[in-house]
PDB file of N, CA and C in Angstrom:
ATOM      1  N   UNK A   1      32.033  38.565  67.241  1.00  0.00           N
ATOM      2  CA  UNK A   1      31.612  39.818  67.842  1.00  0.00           C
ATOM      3  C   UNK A   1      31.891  40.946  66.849  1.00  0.00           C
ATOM      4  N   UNK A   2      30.882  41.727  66.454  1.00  0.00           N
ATOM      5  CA  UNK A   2      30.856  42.819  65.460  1.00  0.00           C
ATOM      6  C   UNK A   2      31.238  42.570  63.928  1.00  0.00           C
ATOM      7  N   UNK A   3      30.732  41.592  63.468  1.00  0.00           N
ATOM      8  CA  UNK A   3      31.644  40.885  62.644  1.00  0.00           C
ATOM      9  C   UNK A   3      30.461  40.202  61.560  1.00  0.00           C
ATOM     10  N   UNK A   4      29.222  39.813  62.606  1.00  0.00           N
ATOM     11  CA  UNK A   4      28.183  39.304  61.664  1.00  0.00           C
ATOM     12  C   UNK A   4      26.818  40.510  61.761  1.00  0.00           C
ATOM     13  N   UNK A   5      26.206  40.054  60.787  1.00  0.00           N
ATOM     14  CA  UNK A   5      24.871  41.183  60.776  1.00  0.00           C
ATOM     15  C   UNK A   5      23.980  40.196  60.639  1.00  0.00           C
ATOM     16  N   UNK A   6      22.953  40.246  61.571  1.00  0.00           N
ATOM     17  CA  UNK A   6      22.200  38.977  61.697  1.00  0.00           C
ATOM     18  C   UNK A   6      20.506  40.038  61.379  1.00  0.00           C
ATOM     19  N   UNK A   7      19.462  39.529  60.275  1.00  0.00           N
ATOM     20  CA  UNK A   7      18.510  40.428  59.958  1.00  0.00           C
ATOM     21  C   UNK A   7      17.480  39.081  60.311  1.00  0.00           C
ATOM     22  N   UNK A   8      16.060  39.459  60.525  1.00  0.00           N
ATOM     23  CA  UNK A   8      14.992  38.726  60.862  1.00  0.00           C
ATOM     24  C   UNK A   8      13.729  39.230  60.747  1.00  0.00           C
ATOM     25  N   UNK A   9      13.108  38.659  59.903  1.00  0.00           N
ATOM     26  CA  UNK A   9      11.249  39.009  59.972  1.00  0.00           C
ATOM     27  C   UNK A   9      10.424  38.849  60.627  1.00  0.00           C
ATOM     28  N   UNK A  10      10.478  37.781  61.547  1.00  0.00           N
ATOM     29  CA  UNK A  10       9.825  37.244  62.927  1.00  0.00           C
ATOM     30  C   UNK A  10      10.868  38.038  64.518  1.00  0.00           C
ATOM     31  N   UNK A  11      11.375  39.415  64.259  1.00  0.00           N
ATOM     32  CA  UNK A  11      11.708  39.830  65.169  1.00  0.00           C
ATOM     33  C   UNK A  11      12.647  39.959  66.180  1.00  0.00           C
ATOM     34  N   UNK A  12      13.316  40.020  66.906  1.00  0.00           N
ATOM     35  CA  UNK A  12      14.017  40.004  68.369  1.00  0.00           C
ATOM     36  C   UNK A  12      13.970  39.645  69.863  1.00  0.00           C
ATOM     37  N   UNK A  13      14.725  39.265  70.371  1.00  0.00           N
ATOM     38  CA  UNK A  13      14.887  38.984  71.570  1.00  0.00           C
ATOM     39  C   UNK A  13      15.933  39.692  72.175  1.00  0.00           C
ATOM     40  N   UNK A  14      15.647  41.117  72.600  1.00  0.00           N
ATOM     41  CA  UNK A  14      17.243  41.564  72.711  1.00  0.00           C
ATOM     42  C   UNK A  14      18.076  40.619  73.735  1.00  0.00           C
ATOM     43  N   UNK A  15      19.587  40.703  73.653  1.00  0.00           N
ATOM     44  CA  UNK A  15      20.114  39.707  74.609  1.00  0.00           C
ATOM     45  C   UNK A  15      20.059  38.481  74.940  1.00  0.00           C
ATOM     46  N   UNK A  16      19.289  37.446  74.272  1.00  0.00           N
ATOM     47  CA  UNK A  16      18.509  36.476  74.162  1.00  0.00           C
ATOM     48  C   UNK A  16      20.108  35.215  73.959  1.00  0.00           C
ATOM     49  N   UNK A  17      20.845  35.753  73.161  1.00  0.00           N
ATOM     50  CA  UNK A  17      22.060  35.296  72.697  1.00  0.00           C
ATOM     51  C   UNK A  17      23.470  34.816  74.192  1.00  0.00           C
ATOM     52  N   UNK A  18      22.922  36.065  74.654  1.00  0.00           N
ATOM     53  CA  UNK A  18      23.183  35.556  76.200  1.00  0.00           C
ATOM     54  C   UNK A  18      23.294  35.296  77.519  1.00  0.00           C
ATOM     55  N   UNK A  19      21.555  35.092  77.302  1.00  0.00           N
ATOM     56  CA  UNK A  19      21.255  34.670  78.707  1.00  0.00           C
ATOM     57  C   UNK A  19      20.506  36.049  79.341  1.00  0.00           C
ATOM     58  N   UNK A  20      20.236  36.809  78.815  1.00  0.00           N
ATOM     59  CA  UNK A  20      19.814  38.376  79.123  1.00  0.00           C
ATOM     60  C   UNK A  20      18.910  38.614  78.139  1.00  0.00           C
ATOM     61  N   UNK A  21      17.536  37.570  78.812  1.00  0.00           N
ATOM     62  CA  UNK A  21      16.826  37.912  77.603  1.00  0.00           C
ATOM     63  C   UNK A  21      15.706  39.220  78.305  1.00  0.00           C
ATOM     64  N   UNK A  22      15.463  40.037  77.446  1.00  0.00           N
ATOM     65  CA  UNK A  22      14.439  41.265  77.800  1.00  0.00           C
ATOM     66  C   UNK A  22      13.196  41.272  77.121  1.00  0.00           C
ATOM     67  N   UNK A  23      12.075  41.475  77.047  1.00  0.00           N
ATOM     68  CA  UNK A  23      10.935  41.687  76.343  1.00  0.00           C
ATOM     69  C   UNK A  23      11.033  41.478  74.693  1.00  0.00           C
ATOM     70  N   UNK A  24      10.569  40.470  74.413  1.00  0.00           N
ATOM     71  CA  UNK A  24      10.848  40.264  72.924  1.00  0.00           C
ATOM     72  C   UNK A  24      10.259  41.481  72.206  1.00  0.00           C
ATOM     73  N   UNK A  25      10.431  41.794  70.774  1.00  0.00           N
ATOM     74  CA  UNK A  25       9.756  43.236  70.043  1.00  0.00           C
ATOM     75  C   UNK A  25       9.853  41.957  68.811  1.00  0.00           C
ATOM     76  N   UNK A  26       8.286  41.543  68.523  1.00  0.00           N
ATOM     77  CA  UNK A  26       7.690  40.396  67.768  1.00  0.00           C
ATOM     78  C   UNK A  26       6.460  41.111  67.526  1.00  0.00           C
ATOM     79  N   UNK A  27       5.934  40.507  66.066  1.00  0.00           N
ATOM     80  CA  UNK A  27       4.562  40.005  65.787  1.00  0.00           C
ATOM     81  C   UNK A  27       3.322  40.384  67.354  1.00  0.00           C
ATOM     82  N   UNK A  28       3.679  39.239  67.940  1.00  0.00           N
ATOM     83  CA  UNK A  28       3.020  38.953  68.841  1.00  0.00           C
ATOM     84  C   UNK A  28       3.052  40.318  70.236  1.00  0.00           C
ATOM     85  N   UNK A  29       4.035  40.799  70.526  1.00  0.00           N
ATOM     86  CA  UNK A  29       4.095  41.127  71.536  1.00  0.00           C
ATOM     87  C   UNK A  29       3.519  42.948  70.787  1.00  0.00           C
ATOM     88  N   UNK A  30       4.004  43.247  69.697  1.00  0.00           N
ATOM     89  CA  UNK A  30       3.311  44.499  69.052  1.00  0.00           C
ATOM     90  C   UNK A  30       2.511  44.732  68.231  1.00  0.00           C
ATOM     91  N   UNK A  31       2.028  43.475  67.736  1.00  0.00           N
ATOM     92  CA  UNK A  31       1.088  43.474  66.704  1.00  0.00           C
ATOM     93  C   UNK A  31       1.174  44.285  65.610  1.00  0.00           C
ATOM     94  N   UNK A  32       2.009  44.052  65.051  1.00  0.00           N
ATOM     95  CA  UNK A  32       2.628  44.186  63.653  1.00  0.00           C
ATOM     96  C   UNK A  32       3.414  43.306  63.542  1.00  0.00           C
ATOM     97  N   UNK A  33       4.365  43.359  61.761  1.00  0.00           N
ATOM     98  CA  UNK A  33       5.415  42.328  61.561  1.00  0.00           C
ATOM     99  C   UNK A  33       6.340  43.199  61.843  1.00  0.00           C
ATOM    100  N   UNK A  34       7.455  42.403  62.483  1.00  0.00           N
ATOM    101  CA  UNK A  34       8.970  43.193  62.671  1.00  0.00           C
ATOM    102  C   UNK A  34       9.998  42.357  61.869  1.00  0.00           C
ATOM    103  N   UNK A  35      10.789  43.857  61.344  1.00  0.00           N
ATOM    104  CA  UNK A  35      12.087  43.112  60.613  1.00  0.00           C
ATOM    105  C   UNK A  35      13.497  43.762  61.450  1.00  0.00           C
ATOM    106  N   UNK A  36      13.831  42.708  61.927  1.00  0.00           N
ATOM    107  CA  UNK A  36      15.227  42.884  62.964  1.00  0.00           C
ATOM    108  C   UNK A  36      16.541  42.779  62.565  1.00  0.00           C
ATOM    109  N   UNK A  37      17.631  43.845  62.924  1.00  0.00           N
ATOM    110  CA  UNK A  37      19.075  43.877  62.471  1.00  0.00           C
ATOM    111  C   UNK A  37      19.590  44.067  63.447  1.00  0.00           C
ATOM    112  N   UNK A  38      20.058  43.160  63.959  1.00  0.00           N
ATOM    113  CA  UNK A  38      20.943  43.192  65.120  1.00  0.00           C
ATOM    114  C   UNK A  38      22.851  42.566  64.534  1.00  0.00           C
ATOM    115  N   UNK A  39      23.562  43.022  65.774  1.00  0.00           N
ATOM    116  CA  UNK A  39      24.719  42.934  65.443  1.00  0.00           C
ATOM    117  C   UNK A  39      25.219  42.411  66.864  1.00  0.00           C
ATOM    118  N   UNK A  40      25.815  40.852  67.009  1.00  0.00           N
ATOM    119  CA  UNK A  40      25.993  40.801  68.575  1.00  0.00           C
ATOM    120  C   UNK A  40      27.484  41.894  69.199  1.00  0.00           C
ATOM    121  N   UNK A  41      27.446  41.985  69.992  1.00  0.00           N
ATOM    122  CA  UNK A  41      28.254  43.101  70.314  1.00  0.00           C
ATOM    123  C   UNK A  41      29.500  42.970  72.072  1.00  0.00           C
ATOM    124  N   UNK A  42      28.668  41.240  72.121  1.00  0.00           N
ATOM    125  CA  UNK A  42      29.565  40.659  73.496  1.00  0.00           C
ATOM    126  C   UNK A  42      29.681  38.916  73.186  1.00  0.00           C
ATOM    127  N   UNK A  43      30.730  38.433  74.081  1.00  0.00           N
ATOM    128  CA  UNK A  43      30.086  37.002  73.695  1.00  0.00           C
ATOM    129  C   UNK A  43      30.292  36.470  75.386  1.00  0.00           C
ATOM    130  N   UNK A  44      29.793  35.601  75.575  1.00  0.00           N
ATOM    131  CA  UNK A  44      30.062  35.340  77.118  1.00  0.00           C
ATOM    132  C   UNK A  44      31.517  34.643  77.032  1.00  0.00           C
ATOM    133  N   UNK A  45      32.414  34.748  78.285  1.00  0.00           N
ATOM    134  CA  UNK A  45      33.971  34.127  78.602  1.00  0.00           C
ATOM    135  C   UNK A  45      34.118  32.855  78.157  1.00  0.00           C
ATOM    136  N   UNK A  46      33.255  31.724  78.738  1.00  0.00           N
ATOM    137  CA  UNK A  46      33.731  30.598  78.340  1.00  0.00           C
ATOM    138  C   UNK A  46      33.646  29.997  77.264  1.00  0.00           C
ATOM    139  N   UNK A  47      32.040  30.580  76.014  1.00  0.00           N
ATOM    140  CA  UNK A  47      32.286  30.516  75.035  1.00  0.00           C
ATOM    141  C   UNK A  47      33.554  30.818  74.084  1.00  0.00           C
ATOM    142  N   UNK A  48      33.874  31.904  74.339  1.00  0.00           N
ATOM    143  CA  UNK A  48      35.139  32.150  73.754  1.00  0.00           C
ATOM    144  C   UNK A  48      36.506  31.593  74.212  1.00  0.00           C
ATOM    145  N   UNK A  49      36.677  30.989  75.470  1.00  0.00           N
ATOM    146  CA  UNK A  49      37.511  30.717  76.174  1.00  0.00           C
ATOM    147  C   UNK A  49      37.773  29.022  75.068  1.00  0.00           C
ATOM    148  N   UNK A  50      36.197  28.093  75.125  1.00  0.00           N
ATOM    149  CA  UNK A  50      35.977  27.181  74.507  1.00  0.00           C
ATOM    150  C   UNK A  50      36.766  27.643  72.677  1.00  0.00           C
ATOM    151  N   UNK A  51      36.076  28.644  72.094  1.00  0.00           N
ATOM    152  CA  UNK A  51      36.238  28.249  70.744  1.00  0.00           C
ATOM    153  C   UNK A  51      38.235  28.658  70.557  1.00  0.00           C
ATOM    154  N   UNK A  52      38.595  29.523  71.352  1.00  0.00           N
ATOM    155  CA  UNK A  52      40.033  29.768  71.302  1.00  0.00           C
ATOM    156  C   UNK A  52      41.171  28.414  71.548  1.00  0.00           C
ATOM    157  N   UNK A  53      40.446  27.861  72.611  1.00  0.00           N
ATOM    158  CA  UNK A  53      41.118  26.304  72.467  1.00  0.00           C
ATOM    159  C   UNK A  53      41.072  25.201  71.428  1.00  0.00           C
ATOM    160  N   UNK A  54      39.480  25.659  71.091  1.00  0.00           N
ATOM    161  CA  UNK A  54      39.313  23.965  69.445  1.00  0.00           C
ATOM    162  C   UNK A  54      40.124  25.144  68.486  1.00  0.00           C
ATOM    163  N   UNK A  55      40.517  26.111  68.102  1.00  0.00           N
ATOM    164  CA  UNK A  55      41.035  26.469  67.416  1.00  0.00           C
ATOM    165  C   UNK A  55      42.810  26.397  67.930  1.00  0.00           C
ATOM    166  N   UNK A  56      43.273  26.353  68.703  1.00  0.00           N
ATOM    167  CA  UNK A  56      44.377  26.220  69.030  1.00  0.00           C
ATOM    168  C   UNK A  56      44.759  24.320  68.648  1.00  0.00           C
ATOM    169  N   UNK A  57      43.628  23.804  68.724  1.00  0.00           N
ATOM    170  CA  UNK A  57      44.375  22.428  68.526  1.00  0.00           C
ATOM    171  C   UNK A  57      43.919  21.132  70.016  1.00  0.00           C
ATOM    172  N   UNK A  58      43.565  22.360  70.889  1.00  0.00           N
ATOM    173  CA  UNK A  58      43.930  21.230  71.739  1.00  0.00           C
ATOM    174  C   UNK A  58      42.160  20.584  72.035  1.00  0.00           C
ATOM    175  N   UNK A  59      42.658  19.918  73.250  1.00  0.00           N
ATOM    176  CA  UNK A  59      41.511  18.796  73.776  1.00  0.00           C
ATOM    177  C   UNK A  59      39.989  19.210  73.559  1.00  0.00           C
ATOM    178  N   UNK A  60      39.116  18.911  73.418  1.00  0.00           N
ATOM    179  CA  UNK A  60      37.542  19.613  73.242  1.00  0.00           C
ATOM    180  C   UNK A  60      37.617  20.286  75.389  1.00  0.00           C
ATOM    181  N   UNK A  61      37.109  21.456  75.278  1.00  0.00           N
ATOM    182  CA  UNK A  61      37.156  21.444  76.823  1.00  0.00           C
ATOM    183  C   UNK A  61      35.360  21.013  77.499  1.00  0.00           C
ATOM    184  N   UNK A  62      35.680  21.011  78.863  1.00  0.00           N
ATOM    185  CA  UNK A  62      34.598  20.772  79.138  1.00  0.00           C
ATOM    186  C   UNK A  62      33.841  21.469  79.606  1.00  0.00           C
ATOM    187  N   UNK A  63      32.592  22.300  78.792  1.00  0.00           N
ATOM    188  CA  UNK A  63      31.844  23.479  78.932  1.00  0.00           C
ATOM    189  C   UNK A  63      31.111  23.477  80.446  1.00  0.00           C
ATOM    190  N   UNK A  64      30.808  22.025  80.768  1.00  0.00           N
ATOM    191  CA  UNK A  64      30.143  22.314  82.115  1.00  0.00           C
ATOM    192  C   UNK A  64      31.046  22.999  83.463  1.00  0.00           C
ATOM    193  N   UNK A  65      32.233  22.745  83.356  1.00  0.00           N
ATOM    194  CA  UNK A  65      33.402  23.400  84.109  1.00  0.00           C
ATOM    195  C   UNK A  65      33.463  25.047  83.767  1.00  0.00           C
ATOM    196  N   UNK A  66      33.548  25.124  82.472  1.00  0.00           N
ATOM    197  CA  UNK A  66      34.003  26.093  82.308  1.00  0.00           C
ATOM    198  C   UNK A  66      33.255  26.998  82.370  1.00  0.00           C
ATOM    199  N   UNK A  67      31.656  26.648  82.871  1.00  0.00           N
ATOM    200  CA  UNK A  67      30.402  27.145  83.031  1.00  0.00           C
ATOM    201  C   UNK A  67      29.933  27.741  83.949  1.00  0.00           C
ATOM    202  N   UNK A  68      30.983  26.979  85.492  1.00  0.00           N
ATOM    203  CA  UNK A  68      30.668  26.562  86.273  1.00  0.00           C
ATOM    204  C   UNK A  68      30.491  27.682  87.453  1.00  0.00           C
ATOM    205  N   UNK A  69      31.205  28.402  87.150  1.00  0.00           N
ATOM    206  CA  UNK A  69      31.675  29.800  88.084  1.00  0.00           C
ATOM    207  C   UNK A  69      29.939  30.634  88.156  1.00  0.00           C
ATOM    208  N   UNK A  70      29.842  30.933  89.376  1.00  0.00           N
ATOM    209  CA  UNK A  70      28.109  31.562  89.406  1.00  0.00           C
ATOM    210  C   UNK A  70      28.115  32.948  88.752  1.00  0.00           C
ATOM    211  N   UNK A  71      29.401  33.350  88.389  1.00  0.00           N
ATOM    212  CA  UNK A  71      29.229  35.517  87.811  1.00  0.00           C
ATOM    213  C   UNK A  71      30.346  34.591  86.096  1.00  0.00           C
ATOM    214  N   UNK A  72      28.658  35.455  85.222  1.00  0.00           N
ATOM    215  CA  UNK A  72      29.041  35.321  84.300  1.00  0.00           C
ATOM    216  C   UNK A  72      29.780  36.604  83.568  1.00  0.00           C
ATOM    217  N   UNK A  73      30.763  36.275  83.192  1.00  0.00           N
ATOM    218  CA  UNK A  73      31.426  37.181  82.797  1.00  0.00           C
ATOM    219  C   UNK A  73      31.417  37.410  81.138  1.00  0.00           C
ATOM    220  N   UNK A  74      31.246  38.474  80.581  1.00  0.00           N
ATOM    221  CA  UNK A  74      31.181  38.886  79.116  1.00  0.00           C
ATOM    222  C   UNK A  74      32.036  39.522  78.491  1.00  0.00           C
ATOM    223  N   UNK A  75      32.498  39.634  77.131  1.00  0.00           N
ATOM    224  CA  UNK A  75      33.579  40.128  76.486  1.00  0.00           C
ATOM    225  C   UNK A  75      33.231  40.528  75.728  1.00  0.00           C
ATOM    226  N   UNK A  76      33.974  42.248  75.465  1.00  0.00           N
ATOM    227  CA  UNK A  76      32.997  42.712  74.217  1.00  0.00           C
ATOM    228  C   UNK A  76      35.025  43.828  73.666  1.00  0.00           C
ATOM    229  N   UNK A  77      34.638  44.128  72.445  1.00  0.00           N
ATOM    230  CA  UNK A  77      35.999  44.976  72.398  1.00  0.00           C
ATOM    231  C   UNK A  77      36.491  46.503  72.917  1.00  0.00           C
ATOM    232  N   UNK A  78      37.217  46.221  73.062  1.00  0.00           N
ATOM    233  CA  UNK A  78      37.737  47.629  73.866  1.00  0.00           C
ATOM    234  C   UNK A  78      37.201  48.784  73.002  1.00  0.00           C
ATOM    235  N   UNK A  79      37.302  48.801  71.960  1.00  0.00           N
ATOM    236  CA  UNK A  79      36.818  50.259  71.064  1.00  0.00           C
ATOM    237  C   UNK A  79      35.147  50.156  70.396  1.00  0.00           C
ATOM    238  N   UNK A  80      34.565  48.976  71.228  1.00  0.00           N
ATOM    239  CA  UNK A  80      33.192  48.925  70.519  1.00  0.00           C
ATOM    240  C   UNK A  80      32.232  50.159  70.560  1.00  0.00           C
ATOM    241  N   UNK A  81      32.500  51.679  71.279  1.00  0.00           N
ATOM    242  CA  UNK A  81      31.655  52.763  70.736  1.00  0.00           C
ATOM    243  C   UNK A  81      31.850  52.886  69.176  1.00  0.00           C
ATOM    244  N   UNK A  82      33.044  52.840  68.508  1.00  0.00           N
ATOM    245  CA  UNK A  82      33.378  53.410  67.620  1.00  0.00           C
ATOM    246  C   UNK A  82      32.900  52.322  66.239  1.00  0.00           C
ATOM    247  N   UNK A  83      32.931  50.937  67.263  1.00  0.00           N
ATOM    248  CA  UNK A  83      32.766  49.932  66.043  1.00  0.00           C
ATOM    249  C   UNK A  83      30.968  49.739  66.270  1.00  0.00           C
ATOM    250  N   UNK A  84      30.766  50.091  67.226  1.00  0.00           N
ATOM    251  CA  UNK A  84      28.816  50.167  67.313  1.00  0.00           C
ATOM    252  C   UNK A  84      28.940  51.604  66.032  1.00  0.00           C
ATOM    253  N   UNK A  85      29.318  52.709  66.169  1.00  0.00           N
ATOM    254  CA  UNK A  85      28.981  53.618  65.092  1.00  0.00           C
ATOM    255  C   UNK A  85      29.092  53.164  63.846  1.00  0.00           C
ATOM    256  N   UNK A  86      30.564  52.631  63.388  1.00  0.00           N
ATOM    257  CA  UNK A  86      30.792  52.259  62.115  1.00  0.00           C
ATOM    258  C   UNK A  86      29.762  51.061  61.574  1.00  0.00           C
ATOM    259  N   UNK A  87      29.443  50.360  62.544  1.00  0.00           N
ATOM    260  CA  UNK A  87      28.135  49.398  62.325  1.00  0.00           C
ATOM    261  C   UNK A  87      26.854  49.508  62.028  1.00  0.00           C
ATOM    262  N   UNK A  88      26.764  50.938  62.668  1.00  0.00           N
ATOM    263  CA  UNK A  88      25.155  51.542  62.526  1.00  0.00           C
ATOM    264  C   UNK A  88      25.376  51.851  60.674  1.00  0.00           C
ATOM    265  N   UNK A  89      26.640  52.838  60.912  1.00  0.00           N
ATOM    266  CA  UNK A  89      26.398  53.176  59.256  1.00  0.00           C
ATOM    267  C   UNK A  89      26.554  52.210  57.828  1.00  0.00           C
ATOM    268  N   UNK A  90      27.207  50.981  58.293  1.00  0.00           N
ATOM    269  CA  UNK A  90      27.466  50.010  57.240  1.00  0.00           C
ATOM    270  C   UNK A  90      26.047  49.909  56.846  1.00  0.00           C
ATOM    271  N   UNK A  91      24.766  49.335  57.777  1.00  0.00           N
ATOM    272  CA  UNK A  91      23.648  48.735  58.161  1.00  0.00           C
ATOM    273  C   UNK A  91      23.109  49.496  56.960  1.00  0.00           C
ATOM    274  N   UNK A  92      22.902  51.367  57.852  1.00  0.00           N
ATOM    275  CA  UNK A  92      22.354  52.010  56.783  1.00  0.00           C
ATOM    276  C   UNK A  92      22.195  52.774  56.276  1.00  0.00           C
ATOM    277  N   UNK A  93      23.413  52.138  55.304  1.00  0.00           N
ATOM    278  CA  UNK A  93      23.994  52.502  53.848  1.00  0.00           C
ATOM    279  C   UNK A  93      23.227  51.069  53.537  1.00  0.00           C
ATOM    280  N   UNK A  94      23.591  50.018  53.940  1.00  0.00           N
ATOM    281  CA  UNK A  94      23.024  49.186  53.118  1.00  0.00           C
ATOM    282  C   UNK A  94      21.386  48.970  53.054  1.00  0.00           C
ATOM    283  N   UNK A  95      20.604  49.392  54.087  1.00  0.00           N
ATOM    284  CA  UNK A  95      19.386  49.554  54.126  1.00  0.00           C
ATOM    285  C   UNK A  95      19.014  50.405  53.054  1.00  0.00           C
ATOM    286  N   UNK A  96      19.719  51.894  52.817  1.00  0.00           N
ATOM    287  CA  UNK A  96      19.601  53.090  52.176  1.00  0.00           C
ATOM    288  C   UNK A  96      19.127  52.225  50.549  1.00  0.00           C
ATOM    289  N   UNK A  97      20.249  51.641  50.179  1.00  0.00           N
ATOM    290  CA  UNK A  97      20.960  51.215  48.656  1.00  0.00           C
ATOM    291  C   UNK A  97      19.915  50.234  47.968  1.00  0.00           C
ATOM    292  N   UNK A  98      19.739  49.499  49.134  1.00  0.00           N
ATOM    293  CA  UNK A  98      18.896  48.481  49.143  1.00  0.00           C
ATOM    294  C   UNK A  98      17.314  48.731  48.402  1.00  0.00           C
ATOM    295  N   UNK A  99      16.544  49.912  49.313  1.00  0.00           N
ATOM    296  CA  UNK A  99      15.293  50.182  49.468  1.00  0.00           C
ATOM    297  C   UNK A  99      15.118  51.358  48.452  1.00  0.00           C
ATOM    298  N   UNK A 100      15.965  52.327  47.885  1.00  0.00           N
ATOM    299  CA  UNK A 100      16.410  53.693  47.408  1.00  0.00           C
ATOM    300  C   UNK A 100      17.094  53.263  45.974  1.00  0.00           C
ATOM    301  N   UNK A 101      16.656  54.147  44.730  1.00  0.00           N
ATOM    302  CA  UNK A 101      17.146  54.012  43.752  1.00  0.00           C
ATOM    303  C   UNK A 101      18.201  55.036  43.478  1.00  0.00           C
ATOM    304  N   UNK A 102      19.123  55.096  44.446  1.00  0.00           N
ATOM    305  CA  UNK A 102      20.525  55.766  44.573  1.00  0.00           C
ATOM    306  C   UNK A 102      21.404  55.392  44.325  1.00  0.00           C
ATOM    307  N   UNK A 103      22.564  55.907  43.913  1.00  0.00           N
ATOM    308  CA  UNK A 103      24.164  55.878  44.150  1.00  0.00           C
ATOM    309  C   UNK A 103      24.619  55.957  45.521  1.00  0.00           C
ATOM    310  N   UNK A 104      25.736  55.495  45.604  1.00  0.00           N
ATOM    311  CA  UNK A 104      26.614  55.731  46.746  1.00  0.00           C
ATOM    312  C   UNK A 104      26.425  57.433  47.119  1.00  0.00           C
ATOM    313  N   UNK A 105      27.244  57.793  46.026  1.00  0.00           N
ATOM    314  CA  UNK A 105      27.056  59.301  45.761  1.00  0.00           C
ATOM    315  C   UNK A 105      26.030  60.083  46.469  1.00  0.00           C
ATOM    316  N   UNK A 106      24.919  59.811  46.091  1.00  0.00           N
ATOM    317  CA  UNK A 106      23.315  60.715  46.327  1.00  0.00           C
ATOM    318  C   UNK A 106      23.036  60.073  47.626  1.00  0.00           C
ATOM    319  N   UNK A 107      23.455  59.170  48.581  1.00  0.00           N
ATOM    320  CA  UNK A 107      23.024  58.486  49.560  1.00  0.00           C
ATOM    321  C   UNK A 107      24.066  59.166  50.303  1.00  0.00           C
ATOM    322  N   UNK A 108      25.367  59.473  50.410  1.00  0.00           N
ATOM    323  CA  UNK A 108      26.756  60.655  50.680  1.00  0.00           C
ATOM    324  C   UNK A 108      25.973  61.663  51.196  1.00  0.00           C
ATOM    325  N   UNK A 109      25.445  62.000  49.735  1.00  0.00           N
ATOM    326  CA  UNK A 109      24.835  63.484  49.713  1.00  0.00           C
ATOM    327  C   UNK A 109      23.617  63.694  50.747  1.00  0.00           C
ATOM    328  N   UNK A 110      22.529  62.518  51.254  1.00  0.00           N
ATOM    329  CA  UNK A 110      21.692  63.056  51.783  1.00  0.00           C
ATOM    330  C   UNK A 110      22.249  62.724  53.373  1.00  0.00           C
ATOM    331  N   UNK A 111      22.571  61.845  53.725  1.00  0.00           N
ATOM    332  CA  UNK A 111      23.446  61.843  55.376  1.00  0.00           C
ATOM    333  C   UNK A 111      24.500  62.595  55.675  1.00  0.00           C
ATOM    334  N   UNK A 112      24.733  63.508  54.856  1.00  0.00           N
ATOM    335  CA  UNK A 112      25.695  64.565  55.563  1.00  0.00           C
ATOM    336  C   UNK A 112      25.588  65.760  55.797  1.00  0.00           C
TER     337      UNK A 112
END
């Protein structure tokens, strides 16, 4: 969570990651090509509940149990306004650097 930057040419599915999928923004659905940067920003409970245990050592658990409860519950971090901002600007700065025959410096200079 906030941690990977996931980019794509064939587009988005917002929420798609879990279980909340909304109107894809594709090729197809706008007729153009889309290039997508998303950053996941929740993960659902038992996924994480699951990977905190194979990392602790113990038994593989059993996802259909731990599935099992009808209200899915999601986890996202307590300060994620601040880490959604700092995320927007990592993105683009690196979009900026990327596409722009700038410095750090002159890229400073024009977002502030």
């Amino acid at each position: 969570v906030c941690c990977t930057v996931q980019f794509s040419d064939t587009g988005i599915i917002p929420g798609s990651g879990v279980g909340n999928h909304r109107s894809a923004l594709n090729l197809e659905t706008l007729g153009v090509p889309v290039l997508a940067v998303g950053v996941p920003t929740v993960v659902d409970a038992a996924t994480l509940a699951a990977d905190l245990l194979e990392e602790s050592g113990l038994p593989e658990p059993d996802m259909e149990t731990l599935r099992s409860r009808p209200e899915n519950l999601m986890v996202t971090p307590r300060d994620i306004d601040q880490q959604v901002r700092d995320l927007g600007k990592v993105i683009g700065y690196g979009i900026n650097w990327a596409l722009q025959d700038l410095e750090i410096e002159e890229i400073n200079a024009l977002l502030s």
